[in-house]
C-alpha atoms as a PDB file:
ATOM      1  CA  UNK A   1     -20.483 -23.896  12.400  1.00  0.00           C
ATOM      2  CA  UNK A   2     -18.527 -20.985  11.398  1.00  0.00           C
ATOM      3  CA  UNK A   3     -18.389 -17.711  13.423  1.00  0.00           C
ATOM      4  CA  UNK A   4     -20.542 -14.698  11.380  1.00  0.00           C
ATOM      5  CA  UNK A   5     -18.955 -12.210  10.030  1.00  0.00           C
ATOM      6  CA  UNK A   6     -19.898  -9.413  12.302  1.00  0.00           C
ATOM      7  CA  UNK A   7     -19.401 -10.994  15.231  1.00  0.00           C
ATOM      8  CA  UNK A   8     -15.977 -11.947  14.056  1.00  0.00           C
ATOM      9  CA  UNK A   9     -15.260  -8.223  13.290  1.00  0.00           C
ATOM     10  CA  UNK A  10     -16.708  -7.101  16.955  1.00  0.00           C
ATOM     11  CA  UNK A  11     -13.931  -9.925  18.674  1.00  0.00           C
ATOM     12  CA  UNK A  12     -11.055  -9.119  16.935  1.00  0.00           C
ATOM     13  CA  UNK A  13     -11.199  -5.402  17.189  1.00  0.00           C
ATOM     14  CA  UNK A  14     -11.731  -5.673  20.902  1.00  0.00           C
ATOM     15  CA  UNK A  15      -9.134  -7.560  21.009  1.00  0.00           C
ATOM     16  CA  UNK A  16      -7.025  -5.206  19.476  1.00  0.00           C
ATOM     17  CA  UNK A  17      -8.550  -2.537  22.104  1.00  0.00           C
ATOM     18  CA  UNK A  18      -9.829  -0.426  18.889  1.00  0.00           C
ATOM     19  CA  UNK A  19     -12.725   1.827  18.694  1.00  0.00           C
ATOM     20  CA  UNK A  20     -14.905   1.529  15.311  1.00  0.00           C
ATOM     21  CA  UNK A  21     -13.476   4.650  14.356  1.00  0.00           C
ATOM     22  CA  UNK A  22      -9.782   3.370  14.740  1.00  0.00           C
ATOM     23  CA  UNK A  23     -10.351   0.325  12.734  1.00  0.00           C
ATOM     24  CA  UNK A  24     -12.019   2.603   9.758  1.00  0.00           C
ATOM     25  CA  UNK A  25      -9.256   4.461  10.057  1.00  0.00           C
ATOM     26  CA  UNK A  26      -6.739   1.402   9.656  1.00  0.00           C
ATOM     27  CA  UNK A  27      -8.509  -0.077   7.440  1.00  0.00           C
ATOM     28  CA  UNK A  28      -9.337   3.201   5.078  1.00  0.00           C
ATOM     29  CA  UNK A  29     -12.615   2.777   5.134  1.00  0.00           C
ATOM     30  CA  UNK A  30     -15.399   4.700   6.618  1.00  0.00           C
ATOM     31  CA  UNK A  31     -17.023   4.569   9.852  1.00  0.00           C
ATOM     32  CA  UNK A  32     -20.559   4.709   8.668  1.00  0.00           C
ATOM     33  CA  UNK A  33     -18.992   1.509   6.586  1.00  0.00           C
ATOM     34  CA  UNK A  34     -17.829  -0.587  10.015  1.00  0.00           C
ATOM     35  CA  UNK A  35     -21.118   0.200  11.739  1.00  0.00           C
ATOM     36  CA  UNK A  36     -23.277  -1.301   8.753  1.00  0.00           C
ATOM     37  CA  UNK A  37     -20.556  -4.490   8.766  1.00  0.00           C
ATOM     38  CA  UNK A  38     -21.102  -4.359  12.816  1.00  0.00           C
ATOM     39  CA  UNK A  39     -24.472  -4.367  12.301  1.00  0.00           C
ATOM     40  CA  UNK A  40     -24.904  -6.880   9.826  1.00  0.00           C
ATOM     41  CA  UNK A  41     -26.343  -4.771   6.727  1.00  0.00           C
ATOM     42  CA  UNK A  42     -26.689  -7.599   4.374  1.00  0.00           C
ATOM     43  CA  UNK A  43     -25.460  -5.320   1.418  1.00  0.00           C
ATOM     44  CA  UNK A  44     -21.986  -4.251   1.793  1.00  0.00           C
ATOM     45  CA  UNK A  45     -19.058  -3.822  -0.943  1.00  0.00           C
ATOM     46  CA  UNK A  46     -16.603  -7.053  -0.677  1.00  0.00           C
ATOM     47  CA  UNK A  47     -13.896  -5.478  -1.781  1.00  0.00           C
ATOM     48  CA  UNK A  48     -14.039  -3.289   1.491  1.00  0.00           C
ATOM     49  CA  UNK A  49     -15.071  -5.829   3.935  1.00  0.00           C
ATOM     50  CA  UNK A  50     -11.670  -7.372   2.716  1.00  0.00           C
ATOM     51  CA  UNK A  51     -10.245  -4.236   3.195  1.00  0.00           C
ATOM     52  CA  UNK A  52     -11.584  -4.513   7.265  1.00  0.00           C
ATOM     53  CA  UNK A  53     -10.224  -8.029   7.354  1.00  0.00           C
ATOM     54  CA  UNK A  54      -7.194  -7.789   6.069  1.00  0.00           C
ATOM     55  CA  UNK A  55      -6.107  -5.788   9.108  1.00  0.00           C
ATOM     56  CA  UNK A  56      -6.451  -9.394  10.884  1.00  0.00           C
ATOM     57  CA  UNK A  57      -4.904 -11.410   8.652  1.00  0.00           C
ATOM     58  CA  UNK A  58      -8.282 -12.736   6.653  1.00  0.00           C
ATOM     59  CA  UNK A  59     -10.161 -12.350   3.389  1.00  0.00           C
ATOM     60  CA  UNK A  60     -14.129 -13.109   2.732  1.00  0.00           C
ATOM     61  CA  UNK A  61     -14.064 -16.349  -0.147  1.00  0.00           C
ATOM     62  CA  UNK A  62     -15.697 -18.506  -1.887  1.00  0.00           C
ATOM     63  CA  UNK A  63     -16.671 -21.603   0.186  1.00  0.00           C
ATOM     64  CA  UNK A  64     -18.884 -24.664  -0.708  1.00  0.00           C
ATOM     65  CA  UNK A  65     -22.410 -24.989   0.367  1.00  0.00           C
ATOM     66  CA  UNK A  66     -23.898 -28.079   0.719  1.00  0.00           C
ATOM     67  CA  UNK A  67     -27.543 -28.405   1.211  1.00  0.00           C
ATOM     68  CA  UNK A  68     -28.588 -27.678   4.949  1.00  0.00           C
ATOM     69  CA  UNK A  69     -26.079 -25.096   5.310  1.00  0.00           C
ATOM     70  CA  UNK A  70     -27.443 -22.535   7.651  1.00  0.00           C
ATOM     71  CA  UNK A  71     -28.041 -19.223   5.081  1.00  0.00           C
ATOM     72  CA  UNK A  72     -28.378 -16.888   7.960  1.00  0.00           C
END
C-alpha cells in the first residue's frame, strides 16, 4: 500500500528539520496552502502540490487503479 500524501509531506519535511512555513517558503507556495495539504483537504490545486513535492524530488501522477484499490 502506498504511503498518503500528507503523511508523506509531514516525513520528509521533518526530515529536512523544516517548519511548515519554511517549506511554503521553498516551495513558493503559501502556508495556509501546506496546512490544508498537511491536513488532508481533499481539494487542493495539483499544480501546487507538485510545486511542494518537487522540493523532494517527486511529482503527484497518474497511476492505475484496479478494482479494490483503497480510495481513501
Amino acid at each position: 500500500m502506498s504511503q498518503p500524501l500528507t503523511e508523506f509531506i509531514k516525513q520528509r519535511r521533518g526530515v529536512l528539520k523544516l517548519t511548515q512555513r519554511d517549506l511554503a517558503e521553498r516551495a513558493g507556495v503559501g502556508l495556509r496552502f501546506v496546512r490544508e495539504l498537511e491536513q488532508g483537504k481533499e481539494t487542493l490545486r495539483l499544480d501546487k502540490v507538485n510545486q511542494v513535492l518537487a522540493l523532494f524530488g517527486h511529482k503527484m501522477a497518474p497511476t492505475e487503479h484496479r478494482p479494490g484499490d483503497d480510495d481513501g
